[in-house]
Protein backbone atom coordinates (compact mmCIF):
# COMPACT_ATOMS: atom_id res chain seq x y z
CA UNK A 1 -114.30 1.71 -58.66
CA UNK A 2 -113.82 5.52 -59.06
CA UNK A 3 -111.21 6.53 -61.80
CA UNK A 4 -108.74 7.70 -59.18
CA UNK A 5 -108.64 4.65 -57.22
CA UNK A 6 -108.75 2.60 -61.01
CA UNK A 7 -105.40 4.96 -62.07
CA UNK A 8 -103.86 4.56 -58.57
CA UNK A 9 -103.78 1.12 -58.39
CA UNK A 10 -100.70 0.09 -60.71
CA UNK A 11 -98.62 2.95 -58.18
CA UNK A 12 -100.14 1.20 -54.78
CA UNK A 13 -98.97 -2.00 -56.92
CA UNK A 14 -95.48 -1.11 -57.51
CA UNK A 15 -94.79 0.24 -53.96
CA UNK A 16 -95.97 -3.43 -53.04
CA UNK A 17 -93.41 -4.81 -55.73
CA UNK A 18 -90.47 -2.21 -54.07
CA UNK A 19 -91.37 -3.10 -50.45
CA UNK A 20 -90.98 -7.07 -51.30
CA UNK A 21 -87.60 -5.89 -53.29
CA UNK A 22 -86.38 -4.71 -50.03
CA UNK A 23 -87.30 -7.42 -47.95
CA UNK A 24 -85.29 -9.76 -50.23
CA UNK A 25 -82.19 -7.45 -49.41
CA UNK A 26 -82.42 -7.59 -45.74
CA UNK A 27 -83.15 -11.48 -45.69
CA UNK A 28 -80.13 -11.83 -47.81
CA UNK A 29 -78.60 -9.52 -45.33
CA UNK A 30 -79.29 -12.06 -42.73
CA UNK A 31 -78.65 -14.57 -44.77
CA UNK A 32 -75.28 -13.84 -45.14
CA UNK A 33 -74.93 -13.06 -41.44
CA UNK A 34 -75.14 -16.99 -39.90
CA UNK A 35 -72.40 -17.73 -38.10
CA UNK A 36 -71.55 -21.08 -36.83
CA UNK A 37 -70.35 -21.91 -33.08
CA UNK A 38 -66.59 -23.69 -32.64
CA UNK A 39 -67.12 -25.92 -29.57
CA UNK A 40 -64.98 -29.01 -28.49
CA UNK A 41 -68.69 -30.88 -28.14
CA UNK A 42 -69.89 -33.39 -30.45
CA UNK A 43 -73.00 -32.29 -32.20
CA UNK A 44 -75.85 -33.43 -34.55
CA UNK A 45 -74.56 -33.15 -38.22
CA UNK A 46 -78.00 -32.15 -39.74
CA UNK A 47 -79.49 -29.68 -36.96
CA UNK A 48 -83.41 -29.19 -37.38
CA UNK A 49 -83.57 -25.16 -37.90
CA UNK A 50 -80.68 -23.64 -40.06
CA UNK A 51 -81.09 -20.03 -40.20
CA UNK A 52 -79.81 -19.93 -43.37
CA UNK A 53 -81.73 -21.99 -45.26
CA UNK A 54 -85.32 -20.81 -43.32
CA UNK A 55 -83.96 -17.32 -44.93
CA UNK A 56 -83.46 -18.46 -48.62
CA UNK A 57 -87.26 -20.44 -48.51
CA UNK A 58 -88.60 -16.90 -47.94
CA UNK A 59 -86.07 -15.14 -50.25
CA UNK A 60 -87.64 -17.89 -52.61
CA UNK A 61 -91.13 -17.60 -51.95
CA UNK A 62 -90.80 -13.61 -52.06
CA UNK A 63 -89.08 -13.64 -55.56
CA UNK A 64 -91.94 -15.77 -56.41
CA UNK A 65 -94.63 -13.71 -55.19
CA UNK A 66 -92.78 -10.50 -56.40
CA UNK A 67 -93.20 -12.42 -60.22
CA UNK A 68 -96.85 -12.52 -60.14
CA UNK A 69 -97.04 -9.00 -58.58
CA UNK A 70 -95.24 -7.85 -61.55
CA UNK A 71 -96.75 -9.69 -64.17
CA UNK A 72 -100.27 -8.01 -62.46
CA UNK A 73 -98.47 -4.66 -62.64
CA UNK A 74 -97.87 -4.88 -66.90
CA UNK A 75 -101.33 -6.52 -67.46
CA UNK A 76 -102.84 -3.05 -65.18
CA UNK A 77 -100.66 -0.79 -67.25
CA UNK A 78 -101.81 -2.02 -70.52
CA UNK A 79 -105.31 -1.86 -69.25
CA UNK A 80 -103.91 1.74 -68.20
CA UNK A 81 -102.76 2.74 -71.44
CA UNK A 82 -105.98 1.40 -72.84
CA UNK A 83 -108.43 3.73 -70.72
CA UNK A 84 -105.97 6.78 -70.86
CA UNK A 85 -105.83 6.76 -75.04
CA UNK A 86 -109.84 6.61 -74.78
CA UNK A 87 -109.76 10.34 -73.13
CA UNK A 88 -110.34 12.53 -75.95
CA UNK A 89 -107.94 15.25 -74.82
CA UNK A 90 -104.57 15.28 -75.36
CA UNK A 91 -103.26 17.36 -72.25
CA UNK A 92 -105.62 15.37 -69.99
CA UNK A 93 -103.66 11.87 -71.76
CA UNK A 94 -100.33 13.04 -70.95
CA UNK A 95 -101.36 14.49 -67.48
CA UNK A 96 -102.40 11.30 -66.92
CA UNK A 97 -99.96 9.05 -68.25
CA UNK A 98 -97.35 11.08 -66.91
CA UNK A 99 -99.23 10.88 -63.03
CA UNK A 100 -100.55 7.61 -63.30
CA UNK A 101 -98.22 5.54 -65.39
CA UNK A 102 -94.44 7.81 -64.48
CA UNK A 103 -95.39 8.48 -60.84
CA UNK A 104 -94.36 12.27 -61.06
CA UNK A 105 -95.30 14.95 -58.54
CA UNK A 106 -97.76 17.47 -59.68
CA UNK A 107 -94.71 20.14 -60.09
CA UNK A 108 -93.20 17.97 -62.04
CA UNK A 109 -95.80 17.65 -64.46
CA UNK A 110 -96.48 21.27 -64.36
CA UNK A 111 -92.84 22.24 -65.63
CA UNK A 112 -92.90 19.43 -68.15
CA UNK A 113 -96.61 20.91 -69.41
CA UNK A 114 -95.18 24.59 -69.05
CA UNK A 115 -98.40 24.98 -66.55
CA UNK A 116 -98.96 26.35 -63.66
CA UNK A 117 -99.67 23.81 -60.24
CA UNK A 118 -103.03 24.64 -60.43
CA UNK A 119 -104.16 24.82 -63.82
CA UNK A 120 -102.74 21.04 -63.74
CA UNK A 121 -105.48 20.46 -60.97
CA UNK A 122 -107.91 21.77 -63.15
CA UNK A 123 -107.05 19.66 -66.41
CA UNK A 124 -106.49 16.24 -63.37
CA UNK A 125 -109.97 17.02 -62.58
CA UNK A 126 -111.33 17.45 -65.87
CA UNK A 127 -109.55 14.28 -66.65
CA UNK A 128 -110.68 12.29 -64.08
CA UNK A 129 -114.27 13.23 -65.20
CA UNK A 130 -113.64 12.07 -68.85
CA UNK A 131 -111.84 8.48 -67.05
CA UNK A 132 -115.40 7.99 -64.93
CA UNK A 133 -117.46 8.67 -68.32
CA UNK A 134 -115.20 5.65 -70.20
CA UNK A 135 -115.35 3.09 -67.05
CA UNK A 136 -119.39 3.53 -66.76
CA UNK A 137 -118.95 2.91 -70.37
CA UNK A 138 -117.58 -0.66 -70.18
């Protein structure tokens, strides 16, 4: 695994965790949204689909899954945090704690580091080449 995939993966990990969040919502959404028909007709008492309930098993099994995802998420950002204090330079640790671990844009990180855009490329790329050197290492 290259180091830029390795850092990226706790970010593509939380988008994961935030896309399941929001798939809760809108099956709560529709949850909330069954409606029941008023007729004159007799009917069965226990119908075989409820809407309803079909939407709380996956609101259920999505909290579940969204568990493990973020228990994987803290175990890759203490693995993470591991790797990053290895680098032997301390602007290339905070660049990359601050890109890989906060998720802030490279501006961001620039006006925090009192850097300009590109010099942050420069000290990513330098950094990148110090992460490779550490994961050939283990």
């Amino acid at each position: 695994m290259e180091a830029k995939e390795y850092l990226s993966q706790a970010f593509r990990l939380d988008n994961r965790i935030n896309s399941k969040i929001d798939q809760i919502a809108l099956l709560n959404d529709l949850a909330t949204k069954c409606t029941s028909r008023l007729t004159g007709m007799p009917h069965n008492p226990s119908p075989g689909n409820s809407q309803m309930a079909d939407a709380i098993a996956k609101i259920v099994d999505l909290e579940a899954e969204i568990n493990r995802d973020i228990d994987a998420l803290v175990d890759i950002k203490c693995d993470l945090v591991k790797t990053i204090k290895a680098v032997n330079d301390i602007d290339c640790q905070l660049l990359l704690e601050e890109r890989y671990l906060c998720y802030k844009s490279w501006e961001q990180i620039a006006v925090e580091m009192d850097f300009r855009v590109r010099h942050v490329y420069e000290v990513h790329n330098d950094a990148l080449k110090k992460v490779e050197k550490i994961l050939s290492a283990q």
